[in-house]
PDB file of N, CA and C in Angstrom:
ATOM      1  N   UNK A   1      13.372 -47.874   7.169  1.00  0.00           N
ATOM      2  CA  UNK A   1      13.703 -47.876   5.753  1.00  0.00           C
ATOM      3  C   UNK A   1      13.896 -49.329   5.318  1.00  0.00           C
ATOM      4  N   UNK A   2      13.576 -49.804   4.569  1.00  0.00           N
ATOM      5  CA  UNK A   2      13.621 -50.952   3.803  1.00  0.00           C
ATOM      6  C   UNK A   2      14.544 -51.148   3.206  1.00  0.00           C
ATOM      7  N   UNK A   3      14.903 -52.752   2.500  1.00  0.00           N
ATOM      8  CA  UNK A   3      15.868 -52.766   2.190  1.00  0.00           C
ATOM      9  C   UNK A   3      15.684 -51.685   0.428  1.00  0.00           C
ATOM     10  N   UNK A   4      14.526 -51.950  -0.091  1.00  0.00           N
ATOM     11  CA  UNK A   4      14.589 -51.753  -1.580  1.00  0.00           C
ATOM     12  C   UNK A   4      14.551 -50.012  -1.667  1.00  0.00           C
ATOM     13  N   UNK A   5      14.551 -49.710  -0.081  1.00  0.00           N
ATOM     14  CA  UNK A   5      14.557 -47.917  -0.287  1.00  0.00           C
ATOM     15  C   UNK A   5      15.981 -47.390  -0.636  1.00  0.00           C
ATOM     16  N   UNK A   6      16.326 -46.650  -1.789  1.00  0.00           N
ATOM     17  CA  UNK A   6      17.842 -46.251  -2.156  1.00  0.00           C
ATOM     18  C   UNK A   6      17.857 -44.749  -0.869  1.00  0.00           C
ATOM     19  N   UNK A   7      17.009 -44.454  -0.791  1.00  0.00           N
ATOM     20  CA  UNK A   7      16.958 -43.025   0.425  1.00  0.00           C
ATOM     21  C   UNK A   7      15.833 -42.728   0.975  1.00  0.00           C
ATOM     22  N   UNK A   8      16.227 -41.707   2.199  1.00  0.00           N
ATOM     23  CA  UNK A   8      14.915 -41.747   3.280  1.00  0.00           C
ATOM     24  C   UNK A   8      13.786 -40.833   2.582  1.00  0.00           C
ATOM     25  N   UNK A   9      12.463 -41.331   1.736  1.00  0.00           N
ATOM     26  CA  UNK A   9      11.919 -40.141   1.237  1.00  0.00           C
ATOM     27  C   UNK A   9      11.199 -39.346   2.224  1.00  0.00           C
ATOM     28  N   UNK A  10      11.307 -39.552   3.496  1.00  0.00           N
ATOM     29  CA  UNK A  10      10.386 -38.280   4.494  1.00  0.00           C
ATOM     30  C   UNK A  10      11.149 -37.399   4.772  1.00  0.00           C
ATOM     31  N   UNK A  11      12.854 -37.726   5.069  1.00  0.00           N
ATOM     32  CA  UNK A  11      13.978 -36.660   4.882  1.00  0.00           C
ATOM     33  C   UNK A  11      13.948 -35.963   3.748  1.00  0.00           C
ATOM     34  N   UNK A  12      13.808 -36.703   2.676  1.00  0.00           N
ATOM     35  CA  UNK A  12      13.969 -36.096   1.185  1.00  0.00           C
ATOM     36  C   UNK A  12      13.165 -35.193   1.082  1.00  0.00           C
ATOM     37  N   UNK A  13      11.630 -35.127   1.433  1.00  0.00           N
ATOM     38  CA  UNK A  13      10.790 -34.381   1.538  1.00  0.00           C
ATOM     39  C   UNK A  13      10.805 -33.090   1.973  1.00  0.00           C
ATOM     40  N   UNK A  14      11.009 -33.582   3.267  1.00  0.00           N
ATOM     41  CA  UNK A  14      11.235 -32.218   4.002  1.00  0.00           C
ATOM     42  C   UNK A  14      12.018 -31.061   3.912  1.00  0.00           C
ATOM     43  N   UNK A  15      13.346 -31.859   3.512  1.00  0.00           N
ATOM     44  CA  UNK A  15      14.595 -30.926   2.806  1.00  0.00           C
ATOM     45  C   UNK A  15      14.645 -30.437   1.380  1.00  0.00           C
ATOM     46  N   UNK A  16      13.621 -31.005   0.577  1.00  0.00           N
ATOM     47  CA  UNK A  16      13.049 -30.744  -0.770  1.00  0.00           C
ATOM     48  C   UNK A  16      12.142 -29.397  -0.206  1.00  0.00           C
ATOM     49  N   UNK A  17      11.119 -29.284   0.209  1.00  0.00           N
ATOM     50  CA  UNK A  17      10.379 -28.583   0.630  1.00  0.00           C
ATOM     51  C   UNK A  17      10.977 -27.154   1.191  1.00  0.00           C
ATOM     52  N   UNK A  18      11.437 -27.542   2.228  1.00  0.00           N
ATOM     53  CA  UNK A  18      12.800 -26.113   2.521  1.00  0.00           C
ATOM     54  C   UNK A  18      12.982 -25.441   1.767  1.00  0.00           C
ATOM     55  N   UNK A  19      14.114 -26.336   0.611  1.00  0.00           N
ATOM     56  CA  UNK A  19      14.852 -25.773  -0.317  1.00  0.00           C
ATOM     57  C   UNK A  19      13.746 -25.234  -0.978  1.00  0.00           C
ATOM     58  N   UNK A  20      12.943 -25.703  -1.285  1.00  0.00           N
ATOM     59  CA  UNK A  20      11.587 -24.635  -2.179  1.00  0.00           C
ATOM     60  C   UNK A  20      11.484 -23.680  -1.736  1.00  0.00           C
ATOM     61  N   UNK A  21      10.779 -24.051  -0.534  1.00  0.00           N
ATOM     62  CA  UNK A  21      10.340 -22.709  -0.151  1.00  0.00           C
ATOM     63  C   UNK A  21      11.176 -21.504  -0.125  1.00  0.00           C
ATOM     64  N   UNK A  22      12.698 -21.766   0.578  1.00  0.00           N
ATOM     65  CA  UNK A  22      13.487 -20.591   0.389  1.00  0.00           C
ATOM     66  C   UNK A  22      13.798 -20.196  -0.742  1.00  0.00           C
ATOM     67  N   UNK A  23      13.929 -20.862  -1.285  1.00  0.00           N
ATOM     68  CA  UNK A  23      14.068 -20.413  -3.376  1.00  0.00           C
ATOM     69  C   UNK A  23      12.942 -19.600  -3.894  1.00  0.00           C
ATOM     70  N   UNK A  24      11.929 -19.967  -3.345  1.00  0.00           N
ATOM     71  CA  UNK A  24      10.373 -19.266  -4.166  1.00  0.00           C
ATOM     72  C   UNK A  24       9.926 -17.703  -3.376  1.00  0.00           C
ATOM     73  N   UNK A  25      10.831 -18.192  -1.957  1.00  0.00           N
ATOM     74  CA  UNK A  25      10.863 -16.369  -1.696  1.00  0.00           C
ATOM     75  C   UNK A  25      11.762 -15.678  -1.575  1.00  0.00           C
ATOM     76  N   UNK A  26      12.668 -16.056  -2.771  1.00  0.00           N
ATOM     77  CA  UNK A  26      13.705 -15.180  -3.076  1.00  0.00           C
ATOM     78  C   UNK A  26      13.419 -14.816  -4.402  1.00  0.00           C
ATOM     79  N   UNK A  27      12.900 -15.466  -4.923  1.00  0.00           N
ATOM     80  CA  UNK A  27      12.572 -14.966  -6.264  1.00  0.00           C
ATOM     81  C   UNK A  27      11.520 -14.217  -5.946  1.00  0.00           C
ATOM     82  N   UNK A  28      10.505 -14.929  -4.874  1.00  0.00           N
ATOM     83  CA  UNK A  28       9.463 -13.404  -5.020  1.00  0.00           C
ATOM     84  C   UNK A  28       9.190 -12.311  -4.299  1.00  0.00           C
ATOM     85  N   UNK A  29      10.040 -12.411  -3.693  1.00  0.00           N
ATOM     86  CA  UNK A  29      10.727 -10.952  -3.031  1.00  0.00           C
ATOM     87  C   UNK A  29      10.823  -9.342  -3.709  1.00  0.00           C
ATOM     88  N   UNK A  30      11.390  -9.886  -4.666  1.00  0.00           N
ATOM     89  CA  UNK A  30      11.475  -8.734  -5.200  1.00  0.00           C
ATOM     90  C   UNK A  30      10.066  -7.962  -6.193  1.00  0.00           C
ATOM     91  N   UNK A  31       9.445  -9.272  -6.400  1.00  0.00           N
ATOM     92  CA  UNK A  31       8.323  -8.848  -7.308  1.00  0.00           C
ATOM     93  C   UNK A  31       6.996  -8.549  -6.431  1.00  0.00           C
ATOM     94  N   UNK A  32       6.871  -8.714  -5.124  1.00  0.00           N
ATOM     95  CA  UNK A  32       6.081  -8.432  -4.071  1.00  0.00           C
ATOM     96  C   UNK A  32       6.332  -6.909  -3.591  1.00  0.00           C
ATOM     97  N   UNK A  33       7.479  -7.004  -3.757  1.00  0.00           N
ATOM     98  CA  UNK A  33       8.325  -5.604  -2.915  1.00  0.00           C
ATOM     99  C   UNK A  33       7.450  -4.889  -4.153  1.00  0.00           C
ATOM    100  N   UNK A  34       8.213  -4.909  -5.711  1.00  0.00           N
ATOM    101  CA  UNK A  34       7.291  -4.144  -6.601  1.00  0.00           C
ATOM    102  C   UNK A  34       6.007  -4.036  -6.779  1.00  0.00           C
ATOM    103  N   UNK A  35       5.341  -4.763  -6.331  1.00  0.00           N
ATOM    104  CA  UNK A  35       4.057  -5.036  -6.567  1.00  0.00           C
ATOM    105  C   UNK A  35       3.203  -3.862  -5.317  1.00  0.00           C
ATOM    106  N   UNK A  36       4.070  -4.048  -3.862  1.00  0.00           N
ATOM    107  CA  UNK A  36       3.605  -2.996  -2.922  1.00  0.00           C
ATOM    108  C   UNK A  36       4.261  -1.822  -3.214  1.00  0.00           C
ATOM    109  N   UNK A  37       5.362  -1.071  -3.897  1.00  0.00           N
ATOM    110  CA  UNK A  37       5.379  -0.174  -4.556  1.00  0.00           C
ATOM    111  C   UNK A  37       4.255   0.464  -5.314  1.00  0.00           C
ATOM    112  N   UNK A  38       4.250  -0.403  -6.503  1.00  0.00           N
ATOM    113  CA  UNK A  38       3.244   0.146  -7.594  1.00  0.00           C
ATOM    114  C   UNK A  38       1.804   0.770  -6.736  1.00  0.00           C
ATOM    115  N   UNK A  39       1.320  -0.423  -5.891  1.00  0.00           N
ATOM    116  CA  UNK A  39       0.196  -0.237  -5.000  1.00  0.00           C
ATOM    117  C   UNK A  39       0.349   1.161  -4.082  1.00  0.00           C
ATOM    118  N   UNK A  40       1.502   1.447  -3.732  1.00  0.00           N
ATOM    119  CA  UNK A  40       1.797   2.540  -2.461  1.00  0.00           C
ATOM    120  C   UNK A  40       1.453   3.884  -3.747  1.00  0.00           C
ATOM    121  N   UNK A  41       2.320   3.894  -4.586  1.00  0.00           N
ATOM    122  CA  UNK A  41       2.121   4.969  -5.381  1.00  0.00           C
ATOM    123  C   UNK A  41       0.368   5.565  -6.402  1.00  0.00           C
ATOM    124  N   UNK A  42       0.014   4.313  -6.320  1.00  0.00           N
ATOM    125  CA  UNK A  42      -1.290   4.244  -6.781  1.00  0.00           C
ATOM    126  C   UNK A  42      -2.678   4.976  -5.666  1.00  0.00           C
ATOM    127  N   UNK A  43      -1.993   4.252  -4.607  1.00  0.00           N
ATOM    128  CA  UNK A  43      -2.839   4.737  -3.526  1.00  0.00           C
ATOM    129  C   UNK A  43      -2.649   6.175  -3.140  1.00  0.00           C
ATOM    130  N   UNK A  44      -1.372   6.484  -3.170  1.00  0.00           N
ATOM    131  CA  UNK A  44      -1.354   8.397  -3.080  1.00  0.00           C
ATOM    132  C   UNK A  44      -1.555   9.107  -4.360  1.00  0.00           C
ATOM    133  N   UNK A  45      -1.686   8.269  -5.548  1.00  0.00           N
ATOM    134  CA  UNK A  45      -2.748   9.457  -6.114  1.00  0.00           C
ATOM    135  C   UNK A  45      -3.936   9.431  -6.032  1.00  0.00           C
ATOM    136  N   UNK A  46      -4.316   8.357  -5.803  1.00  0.00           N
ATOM    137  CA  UNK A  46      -6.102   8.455  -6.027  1.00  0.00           C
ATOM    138  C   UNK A  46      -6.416   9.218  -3.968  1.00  0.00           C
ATOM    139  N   UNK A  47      -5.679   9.078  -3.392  1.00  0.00           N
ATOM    140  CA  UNK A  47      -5.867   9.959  -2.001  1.00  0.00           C
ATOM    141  C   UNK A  47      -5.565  11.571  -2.032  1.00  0.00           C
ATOM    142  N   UNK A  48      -4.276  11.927  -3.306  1.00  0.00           N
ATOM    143  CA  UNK A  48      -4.763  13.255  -3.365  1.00  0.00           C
ATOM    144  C   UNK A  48      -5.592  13.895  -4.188  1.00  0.00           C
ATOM    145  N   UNK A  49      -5.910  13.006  -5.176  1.00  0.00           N
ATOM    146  CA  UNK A  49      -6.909  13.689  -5.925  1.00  0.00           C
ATOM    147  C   UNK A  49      -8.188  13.821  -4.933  1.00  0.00           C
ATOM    148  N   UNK A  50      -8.837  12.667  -4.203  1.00  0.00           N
ATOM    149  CA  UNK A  50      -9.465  12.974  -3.167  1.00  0.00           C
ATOM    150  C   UNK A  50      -9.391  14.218  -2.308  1.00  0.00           C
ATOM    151  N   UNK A  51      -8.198  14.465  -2.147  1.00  0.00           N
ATOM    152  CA  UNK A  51      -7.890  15.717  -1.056  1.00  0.00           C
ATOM    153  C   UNK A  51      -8.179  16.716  -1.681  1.00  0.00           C
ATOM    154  N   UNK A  52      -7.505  16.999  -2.794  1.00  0.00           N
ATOM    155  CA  UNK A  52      -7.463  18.025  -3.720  1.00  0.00           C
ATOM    156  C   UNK A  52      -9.134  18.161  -3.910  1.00  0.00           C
ATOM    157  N   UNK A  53     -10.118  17.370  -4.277  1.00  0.00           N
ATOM    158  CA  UNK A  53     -11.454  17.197  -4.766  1.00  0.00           C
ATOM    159  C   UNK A  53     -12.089  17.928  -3.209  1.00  0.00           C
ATOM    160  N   UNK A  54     -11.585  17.493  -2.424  1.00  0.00           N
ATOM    161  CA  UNK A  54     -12.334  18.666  -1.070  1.00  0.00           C
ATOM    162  C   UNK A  54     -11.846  19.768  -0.988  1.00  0.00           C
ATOM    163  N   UNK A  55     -10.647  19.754  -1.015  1.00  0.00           N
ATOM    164  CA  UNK A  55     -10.632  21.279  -0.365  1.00  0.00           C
ATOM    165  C   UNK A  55     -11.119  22.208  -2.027  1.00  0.00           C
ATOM    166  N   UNK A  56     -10.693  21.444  -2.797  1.00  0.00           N
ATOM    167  CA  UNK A  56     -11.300  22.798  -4.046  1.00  0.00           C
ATOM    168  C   UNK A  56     -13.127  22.779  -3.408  1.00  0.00           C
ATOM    169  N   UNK A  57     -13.644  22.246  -3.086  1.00  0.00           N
ATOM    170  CA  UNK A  57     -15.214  22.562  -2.908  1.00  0.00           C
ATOM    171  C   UNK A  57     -14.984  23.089  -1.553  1.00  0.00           C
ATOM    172  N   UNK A  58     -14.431  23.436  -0.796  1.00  0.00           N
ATOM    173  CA  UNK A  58     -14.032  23.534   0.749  1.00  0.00           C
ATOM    174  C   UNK A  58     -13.820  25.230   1.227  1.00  0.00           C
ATOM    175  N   UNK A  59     -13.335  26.077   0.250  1.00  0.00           N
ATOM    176  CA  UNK A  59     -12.950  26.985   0.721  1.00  0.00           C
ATOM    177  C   UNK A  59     -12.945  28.465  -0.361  1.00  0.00           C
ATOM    178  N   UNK A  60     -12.712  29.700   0.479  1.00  0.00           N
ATOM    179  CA  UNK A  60     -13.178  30.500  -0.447  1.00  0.00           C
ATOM    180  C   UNK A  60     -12.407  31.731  -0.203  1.00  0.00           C
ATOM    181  N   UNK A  61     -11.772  32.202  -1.111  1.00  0.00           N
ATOM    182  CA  UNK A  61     -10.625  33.377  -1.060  1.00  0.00           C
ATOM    183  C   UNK A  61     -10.993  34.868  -1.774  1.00  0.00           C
ATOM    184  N   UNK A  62     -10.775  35.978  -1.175  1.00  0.00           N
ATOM    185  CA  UNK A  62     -11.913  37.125  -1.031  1.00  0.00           C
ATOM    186  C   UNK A  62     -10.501  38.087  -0.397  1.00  0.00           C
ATOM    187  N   UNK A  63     -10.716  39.234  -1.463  1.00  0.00           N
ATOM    188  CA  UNK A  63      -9.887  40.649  -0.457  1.00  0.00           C
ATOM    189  C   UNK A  63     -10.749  41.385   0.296  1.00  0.00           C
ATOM    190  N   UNK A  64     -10.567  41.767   0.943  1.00  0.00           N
ATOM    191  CA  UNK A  64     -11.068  42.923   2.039  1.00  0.00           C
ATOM    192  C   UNK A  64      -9.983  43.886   2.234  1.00  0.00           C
ATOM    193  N   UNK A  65     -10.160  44.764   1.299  1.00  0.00           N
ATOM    194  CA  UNK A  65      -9.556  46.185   1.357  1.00  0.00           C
ATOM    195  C   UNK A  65      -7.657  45.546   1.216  1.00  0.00           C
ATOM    196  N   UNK A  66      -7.035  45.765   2.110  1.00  0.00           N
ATOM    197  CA  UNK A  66      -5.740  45.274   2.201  1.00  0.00           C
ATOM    198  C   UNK A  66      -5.404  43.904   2.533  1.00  0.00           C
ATOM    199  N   UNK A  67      -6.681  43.207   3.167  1.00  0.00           N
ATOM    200  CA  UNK A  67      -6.014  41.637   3.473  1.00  0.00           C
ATOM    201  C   UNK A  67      -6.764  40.519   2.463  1.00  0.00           C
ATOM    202  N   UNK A  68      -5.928  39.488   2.503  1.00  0.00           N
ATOM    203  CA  UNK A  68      -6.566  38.438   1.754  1.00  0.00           C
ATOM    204  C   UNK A  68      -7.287  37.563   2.750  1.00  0.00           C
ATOM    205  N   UNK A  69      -8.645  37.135   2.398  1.00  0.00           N
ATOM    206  CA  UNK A  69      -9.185  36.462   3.246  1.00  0.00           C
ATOM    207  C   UNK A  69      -9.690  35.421   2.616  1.00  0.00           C
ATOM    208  N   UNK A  70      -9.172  34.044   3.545  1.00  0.00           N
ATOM    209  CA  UNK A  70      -9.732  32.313   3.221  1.00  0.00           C
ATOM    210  C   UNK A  70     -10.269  31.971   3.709  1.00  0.00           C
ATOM    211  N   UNK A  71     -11.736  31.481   3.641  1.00  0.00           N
ATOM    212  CA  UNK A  71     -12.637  30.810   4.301  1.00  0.00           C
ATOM    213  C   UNK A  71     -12.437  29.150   4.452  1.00  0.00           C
ATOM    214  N   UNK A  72     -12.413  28.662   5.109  1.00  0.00           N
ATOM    215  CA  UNK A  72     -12.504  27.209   5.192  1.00  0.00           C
ATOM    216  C   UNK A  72     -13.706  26.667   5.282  1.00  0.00           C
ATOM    217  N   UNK A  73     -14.559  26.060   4.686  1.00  0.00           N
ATOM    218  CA  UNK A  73     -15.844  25.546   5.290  1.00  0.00           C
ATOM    219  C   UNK A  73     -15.414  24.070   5.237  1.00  0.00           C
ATOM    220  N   UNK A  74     -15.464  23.812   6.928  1.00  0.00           N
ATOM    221  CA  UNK A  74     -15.292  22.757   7.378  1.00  0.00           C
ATOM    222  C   UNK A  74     -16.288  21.224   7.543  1.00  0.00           C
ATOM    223  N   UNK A  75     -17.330  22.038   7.224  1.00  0.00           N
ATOM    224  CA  UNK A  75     -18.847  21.122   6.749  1.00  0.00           C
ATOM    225  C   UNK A  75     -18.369  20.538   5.346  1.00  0.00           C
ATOM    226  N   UNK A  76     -18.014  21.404   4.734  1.00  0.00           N
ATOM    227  CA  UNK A  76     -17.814  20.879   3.450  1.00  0.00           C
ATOM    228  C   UNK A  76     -16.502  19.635   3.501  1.00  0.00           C
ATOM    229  N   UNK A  77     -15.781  19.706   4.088  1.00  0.00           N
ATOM    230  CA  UNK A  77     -14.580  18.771   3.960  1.00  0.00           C
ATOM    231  C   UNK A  77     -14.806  17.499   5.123  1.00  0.00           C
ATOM    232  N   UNK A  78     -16.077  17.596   5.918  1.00  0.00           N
ATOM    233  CA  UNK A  78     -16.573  16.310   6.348  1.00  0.00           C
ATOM    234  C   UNK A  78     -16.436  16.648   7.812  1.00  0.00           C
ATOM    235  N   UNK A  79     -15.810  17.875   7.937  1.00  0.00           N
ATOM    236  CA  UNK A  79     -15.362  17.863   9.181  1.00  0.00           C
ATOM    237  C   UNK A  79     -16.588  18.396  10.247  1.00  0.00           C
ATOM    238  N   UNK A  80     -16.629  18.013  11.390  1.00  0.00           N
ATOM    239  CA  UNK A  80     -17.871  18.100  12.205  1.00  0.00           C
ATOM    240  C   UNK A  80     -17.342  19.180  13.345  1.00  0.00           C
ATOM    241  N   UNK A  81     -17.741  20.497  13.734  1.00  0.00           N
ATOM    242  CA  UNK A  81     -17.566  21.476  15.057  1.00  0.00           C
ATOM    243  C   UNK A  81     -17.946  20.137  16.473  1.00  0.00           C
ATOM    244  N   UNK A  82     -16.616  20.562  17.121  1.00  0.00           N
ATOM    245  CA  UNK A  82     -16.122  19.583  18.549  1.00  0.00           C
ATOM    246  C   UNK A  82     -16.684  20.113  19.516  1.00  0.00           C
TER     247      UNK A  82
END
């Protein structure tokens, strides 16, 4: 450090920097957190409407005398016989 330096600016720096950084993710903490909210909730509707969109083409409900009978067609919902 020199004489005409009033303080160490590579200390200053570094401890400037810190302090940022911990400040900038506290503030954005919370708006990240919301942000993967909004996203989480977004993503389960457009996944059940998906779901919902197969099985309505998927299956087929029919009496036979006293029982109710549901067909699943499993071709239809992507699914492949193992």
């Amino acid at each position: 450090m020199s004489s005409t330096d009033i303080f160490d600016s590579v200390s200053f720096a570094k401890q400037i920097g810190t302090y940022l950084r911990t400040e900038l993710m506290a503030v954005a903490e919370p708006v990240l957190q919301q942000a993967l909210h909004d996203m989480e909730v977004e993503m389960r509707k457009r996944l059940a409407v998906a779901v919902l969109g197969m099985v309505d083409r998927s299956y087929d409900v029919r009496r036979m005398q006293d029982k109710l009978v549901i067909t699943v067609n499993l071709s239809a919902m992507g699914k492949r016989d193992e």
